[in-house]
C-alpha atoms as a PDB file:
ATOM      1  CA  UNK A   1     -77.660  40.509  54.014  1.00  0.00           C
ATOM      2  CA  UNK A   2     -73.866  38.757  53.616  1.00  0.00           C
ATOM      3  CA  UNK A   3     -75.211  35.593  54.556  1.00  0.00           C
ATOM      4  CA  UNK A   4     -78.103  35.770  52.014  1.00  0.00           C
ATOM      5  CA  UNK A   5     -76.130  36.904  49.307  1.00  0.00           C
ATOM      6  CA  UNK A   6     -73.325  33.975  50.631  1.00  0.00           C
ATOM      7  CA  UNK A   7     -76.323  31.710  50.583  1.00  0.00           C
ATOM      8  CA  UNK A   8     -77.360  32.759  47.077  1.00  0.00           C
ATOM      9  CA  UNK A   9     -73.985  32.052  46.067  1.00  0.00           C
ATOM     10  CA  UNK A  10     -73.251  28.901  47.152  1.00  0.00           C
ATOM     11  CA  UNK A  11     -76.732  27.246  45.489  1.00  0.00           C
ATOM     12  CA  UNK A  12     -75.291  28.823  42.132  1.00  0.00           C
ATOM     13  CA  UNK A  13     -72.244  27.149  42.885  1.00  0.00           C
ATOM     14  CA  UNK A  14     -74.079  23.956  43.483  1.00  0.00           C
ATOM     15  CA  UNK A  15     -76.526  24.100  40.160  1.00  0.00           C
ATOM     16  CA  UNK A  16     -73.570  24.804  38.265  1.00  0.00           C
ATOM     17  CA  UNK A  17     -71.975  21.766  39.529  1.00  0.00           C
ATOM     18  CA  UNK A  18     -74.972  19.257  39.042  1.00  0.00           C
ATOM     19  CA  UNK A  19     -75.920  20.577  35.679  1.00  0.00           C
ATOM     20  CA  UNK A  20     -71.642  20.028  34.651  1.00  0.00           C
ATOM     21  CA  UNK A  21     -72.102  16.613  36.207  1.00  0.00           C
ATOM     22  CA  UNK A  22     -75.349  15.425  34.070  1.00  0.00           C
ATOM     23  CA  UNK A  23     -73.345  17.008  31.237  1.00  0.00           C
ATOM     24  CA  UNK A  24     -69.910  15.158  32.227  1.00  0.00           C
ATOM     25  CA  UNK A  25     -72.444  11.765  32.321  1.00  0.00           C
ATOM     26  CA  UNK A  26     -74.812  12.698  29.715  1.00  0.00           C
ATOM     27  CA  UNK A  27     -72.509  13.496  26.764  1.00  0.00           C
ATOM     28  CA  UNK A  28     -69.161  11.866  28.040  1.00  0.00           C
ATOM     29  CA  UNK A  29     -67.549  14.865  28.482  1.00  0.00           C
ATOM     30  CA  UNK A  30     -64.481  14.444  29.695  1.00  0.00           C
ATOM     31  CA  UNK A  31     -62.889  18.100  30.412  1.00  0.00           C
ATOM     32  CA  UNK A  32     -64.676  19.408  33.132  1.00  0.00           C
ATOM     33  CA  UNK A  33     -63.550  22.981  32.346  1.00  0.00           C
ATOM     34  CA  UNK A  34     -66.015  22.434  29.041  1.00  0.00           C
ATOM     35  CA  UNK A  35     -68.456  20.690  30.775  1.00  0.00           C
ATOM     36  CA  UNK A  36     -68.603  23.820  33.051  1.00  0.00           C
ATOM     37  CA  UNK A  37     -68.721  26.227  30.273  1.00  0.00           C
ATOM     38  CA  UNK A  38     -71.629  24.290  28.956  1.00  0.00           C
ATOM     39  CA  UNK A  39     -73.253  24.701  32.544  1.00  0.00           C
ATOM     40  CA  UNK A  40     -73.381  27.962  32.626  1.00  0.00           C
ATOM     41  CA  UNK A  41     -74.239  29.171  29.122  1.00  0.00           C
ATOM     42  CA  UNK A  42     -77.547  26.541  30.260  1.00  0.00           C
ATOM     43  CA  UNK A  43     -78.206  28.217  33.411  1.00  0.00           C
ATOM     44  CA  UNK A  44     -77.452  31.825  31.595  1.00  0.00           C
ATOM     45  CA  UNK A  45     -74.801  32.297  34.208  1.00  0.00           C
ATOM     46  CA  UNK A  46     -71.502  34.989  32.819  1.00  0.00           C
ATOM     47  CA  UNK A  47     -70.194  35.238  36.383  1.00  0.00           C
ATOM     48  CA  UNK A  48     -66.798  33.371  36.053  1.00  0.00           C
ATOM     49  CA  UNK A  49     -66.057  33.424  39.852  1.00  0.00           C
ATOM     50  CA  UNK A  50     -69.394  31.965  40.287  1.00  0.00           C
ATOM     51  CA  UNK A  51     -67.951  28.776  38.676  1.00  0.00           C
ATOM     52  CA  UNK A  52     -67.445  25.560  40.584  1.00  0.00           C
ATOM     53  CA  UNK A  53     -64.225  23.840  41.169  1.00  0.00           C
ATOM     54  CA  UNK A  54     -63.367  20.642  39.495  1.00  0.00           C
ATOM     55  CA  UNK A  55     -63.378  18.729  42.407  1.00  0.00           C
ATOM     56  CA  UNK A  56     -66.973  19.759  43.530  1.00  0.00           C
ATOM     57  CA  UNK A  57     -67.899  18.691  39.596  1.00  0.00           C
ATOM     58  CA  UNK A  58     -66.530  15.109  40.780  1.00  0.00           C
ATOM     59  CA  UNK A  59     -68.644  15.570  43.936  1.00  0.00           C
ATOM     60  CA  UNK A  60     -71.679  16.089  41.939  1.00  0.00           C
ATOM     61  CA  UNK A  61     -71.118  13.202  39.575  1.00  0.00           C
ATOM     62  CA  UNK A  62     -70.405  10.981  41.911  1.00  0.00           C
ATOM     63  CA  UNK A  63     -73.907  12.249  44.022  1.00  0.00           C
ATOM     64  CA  UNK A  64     -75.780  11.658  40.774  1.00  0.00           C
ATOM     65  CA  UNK A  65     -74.052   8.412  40.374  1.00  0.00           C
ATOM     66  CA  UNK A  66     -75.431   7.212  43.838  1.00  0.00           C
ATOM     67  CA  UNK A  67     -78.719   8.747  43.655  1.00  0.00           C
ATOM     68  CA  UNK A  68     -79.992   8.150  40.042  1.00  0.00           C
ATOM     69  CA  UNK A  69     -77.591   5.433  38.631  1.00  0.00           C
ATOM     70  CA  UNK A  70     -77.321   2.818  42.013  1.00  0.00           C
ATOM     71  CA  UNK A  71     -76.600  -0.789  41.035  1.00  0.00           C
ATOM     72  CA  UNK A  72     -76.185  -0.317  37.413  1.00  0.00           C
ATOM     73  CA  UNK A  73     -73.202   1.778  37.828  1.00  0.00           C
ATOM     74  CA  UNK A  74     -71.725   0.000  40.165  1.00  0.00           C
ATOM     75  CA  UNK A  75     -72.384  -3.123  37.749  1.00  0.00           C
ATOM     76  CA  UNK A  76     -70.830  -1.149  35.009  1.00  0.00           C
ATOM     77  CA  UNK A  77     -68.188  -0.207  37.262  1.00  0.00           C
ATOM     78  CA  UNK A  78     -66.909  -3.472  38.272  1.00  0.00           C
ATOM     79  CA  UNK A  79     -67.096  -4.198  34.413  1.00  0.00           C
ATOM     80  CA  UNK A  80     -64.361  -1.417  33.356  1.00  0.00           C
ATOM     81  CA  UNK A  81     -62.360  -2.902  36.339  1.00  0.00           C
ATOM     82  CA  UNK A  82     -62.005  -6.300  35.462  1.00  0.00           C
ATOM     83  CA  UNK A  83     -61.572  -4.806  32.236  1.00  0.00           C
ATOM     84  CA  UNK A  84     -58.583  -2.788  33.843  1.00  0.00           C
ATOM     85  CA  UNK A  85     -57.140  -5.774  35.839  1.00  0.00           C
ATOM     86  CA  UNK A  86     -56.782  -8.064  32.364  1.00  0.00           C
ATOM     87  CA  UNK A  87     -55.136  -5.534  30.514  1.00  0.00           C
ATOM     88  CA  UNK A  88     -52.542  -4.667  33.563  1.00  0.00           C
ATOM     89  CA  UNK A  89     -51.989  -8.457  33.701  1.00  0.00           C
ATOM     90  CA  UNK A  90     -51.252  -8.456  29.874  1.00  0.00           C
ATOM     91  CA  UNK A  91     -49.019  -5.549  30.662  1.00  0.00           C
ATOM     92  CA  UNK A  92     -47.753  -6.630  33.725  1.00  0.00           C
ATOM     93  CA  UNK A  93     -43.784  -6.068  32.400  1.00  0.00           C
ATOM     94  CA  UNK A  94     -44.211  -2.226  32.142  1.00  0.00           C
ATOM     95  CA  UNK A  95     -45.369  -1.716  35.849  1.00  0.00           C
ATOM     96  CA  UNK A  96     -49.018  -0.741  35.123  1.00  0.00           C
ATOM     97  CA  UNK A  97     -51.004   1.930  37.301  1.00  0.00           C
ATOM     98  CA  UNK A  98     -54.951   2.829  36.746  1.00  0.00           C
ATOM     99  CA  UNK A  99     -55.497   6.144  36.906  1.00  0.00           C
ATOM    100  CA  UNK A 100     -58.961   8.385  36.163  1.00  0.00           C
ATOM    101  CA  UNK A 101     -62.604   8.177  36.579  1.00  0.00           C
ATOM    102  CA  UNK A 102     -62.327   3.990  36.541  1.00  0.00           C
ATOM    103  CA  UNK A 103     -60.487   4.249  39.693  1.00  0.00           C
ATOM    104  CA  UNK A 104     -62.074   7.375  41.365  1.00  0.00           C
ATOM    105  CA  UNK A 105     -65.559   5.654  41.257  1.00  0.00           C
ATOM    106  CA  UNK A 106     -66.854   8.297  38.281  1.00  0.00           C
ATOM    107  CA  UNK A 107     -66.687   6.418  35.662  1.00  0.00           C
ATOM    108  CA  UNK A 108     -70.022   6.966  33.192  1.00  0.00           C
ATOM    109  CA  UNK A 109     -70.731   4.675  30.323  1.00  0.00           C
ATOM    110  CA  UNK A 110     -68.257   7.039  27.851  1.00  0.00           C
ATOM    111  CA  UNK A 111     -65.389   6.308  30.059  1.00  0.00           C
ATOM    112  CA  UNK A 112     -62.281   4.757  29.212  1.00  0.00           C
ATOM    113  CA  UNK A 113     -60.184   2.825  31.043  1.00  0.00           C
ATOM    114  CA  UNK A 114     -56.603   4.604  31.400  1.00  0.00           C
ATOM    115  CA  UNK A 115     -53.502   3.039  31.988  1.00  0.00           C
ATOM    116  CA  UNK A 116     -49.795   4.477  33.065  1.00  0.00           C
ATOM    117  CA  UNK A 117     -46.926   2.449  31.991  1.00  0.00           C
ATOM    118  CA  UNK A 118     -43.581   2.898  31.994  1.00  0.00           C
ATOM    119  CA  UNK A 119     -40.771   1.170  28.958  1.00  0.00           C
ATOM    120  CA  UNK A 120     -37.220   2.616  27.742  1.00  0.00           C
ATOM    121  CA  UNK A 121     -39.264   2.674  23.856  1.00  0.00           C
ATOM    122  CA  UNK A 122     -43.212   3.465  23.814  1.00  0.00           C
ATOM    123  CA  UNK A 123     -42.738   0.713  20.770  1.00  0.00           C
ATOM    124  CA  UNK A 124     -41.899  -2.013  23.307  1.00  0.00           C
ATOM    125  CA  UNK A 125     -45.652  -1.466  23.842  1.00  0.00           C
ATOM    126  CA  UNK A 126     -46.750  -2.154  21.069  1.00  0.00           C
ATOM    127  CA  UNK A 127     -44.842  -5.396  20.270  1.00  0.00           C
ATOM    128  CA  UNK A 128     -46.235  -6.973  23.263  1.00  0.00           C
ATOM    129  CA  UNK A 129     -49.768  -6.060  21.880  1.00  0.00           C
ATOM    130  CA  UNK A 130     -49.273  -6.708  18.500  1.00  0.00           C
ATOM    131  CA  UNK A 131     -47.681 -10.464  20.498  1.00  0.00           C
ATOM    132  CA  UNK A 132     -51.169 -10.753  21.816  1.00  0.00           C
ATOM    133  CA  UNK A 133     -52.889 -10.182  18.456  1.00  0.00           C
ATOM    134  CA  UNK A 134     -54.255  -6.800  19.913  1.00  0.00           C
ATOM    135  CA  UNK A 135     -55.379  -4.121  17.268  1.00  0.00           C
ATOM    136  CA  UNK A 136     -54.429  -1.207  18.272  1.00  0.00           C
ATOM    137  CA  UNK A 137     -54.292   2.199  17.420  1.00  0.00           C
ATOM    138  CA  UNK A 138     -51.369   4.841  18.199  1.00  0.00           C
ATOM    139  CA  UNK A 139     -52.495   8.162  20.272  1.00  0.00           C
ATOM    140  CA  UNK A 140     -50.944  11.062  21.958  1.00  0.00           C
ATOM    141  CA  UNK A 141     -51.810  12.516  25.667  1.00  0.00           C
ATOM    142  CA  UNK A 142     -50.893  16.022  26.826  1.00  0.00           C
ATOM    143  CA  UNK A 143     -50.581  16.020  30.429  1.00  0.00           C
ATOM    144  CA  UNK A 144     -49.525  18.517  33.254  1.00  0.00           C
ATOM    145  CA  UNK A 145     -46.291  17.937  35.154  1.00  0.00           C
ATOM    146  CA  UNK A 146     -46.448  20.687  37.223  1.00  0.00           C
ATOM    147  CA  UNK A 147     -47.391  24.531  37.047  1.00  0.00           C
ATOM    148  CA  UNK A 148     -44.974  25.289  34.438  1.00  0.00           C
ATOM    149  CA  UNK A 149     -44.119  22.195  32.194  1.00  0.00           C
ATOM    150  CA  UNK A 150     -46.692  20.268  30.043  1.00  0.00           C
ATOM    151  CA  UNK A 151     -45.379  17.339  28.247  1.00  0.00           C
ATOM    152  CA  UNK A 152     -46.898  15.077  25.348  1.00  0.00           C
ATOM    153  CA  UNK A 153     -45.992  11.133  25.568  1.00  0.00           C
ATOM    154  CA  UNK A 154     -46.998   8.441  23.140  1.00  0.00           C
ATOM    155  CA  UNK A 155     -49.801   6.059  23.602  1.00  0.00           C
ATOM    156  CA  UNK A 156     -51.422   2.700  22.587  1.00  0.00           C
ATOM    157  CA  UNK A 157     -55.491   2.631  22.284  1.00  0.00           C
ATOM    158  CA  UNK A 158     -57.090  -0.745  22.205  1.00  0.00           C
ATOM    159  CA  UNK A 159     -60.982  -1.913  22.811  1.00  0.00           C
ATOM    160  CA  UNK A 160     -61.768  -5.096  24.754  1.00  0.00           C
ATOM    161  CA  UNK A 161     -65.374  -6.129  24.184  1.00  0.00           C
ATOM    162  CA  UNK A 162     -66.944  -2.702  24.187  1.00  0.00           C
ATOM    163  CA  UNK A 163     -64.827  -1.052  26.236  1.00  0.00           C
ATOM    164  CA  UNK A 164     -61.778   1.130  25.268  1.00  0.00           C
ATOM    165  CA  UNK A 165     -58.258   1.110  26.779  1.00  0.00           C
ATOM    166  CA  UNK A 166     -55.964   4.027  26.673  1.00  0.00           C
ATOM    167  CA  UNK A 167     -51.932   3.477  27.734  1.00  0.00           C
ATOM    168  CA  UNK A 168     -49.708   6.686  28.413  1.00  0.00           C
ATOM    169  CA  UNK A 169     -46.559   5.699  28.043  1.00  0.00           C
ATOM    170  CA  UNK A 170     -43.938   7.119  30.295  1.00  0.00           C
ATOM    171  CA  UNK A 171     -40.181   6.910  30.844  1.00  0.00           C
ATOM    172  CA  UNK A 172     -39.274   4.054  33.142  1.00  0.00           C
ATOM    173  CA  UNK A 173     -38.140   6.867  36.163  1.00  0.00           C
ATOM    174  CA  UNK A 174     -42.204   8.370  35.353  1.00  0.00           C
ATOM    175  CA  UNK A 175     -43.329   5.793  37.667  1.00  0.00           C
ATOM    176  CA  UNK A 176     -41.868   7.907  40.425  1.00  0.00           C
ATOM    177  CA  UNK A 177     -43.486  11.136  39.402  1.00  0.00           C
ATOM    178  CA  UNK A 178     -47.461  11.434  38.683  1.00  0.00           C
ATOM    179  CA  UNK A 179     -48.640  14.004  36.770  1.00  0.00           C
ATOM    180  CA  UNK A 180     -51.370  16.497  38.417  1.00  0.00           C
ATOM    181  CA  UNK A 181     -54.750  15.610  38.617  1.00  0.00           C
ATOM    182  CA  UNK A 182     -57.161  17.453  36.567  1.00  0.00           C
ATOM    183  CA  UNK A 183     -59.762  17.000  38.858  1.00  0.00           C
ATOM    184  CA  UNK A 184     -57.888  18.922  41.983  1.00  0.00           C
ATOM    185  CA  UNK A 185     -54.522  19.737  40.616  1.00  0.00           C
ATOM    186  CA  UNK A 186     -52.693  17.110  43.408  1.00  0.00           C
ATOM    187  CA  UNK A 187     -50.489  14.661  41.984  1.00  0.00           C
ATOM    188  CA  UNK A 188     -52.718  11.866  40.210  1.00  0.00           C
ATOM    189  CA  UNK A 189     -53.987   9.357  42.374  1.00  0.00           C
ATOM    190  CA  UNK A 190     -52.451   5.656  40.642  1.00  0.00           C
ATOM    191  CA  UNK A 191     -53.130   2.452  41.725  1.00  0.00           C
ATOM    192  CA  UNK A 192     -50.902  -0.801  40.989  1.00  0.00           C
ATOM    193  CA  UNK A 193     -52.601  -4.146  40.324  1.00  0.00           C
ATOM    194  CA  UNK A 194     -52.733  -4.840  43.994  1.00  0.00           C
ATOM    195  CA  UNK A 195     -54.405  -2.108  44.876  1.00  0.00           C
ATOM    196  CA  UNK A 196     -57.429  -2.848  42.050  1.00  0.00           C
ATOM    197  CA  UNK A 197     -57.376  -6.052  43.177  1.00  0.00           C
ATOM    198  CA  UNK A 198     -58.300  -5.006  46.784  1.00  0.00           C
ATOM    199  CA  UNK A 199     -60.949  -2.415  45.465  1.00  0.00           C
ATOM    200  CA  UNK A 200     -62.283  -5.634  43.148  1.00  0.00           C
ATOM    201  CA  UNK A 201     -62.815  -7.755  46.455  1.00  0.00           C
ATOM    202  CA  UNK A 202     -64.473  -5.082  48.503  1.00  0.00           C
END
């Protein structure tokens, strides 16, 4: 009888998750929390413990990904990459790091491509864009340090072709401290142009 009801469980767990992940791709939904709330008002579930976790939300998008979206997304993919590589070139001075769904491998056609970098003045940002002849528009991001402190830090948001860019910008000693992952609550997982350069030529 446990392992029935276990069983029962865990397939609740699992619908929950794809439904949040064909919401997360569907709609561009980008808080997984929501996109979970969403699931279960669909499926008529009010049990919040039978919820999934973030992470298995990721698992599920990146299943559907595979199985539904193949070479397209991977096309599309590689596109908000390359997109990602020539805007860390054209910020190479404030040590850029790609962080998110473009670097996880989620990424769905609302995605944007999300950059960490690090200046003594969030303006300094802006001057080398506005040296480029970038438009750009200012933007705030509230992020999670650790359990207890939440900070907000200024941002740039720019479009290249049809694809948007978002910068966080930190404090020059940010570099040495990620933020926690939404996803899984571990420090965020960044990557330096190197690294996206490696992922580019696999």
């Amino acid at each position: 009888m446990a392992k029935k009801i276990k069983a029962r469980a865990d397939n609740l767990r699992r619908s929950l998750a794809l439904e949040a992940a064909r919401i997360v791709e569907e709609q561009g939904i980008e808080d997984y929390r929501l996109a979970k709330r969403k699931a279960a008002e669909r499926l008529g579930v009010g049990d919040q413990a039978a919820l999934p976790k973030n992470s298995e939300i990721e698992a599920a998008l990146g299943e559907r990904q595979r199985l539904f979206a193949g070479e397209s997304h991977t096309l599309w993919l590689r596109r908000l990459r390359d997109v990602a590589r020539r805007a860390m070139r054209l910020l190479a001075e404030f040590e850029p790091r790609l962080v998110g769904p473009v670097l996880s491998g989620t990424a769905t056609r609302h995605s944007n491509v999300l950059l960490h970098v690090f200046a003594d003045a969030p303006e300094a940002v802006a001057i080398r864009l506005m040296e480029c002849e970038i438009p750009y528009r200012p933007c705030e991001r509230r992020l999670r340090m650790n359990a207890e402190r939440v900070v907000r830090l200024p941002g740039y948001r720019f479009v290249a072709g049809d694809v948007t860019v978002v910068t966080t910008v930190f404090p020059p000693h940010g570099v040495r401290q990620a933020p926690m992952s939404p996803v899984d609550g571990r420090p965020m997982r960044r990557a330096a142009l190197a690294e996206l350069d490696r992922l580019l030529a696999e």
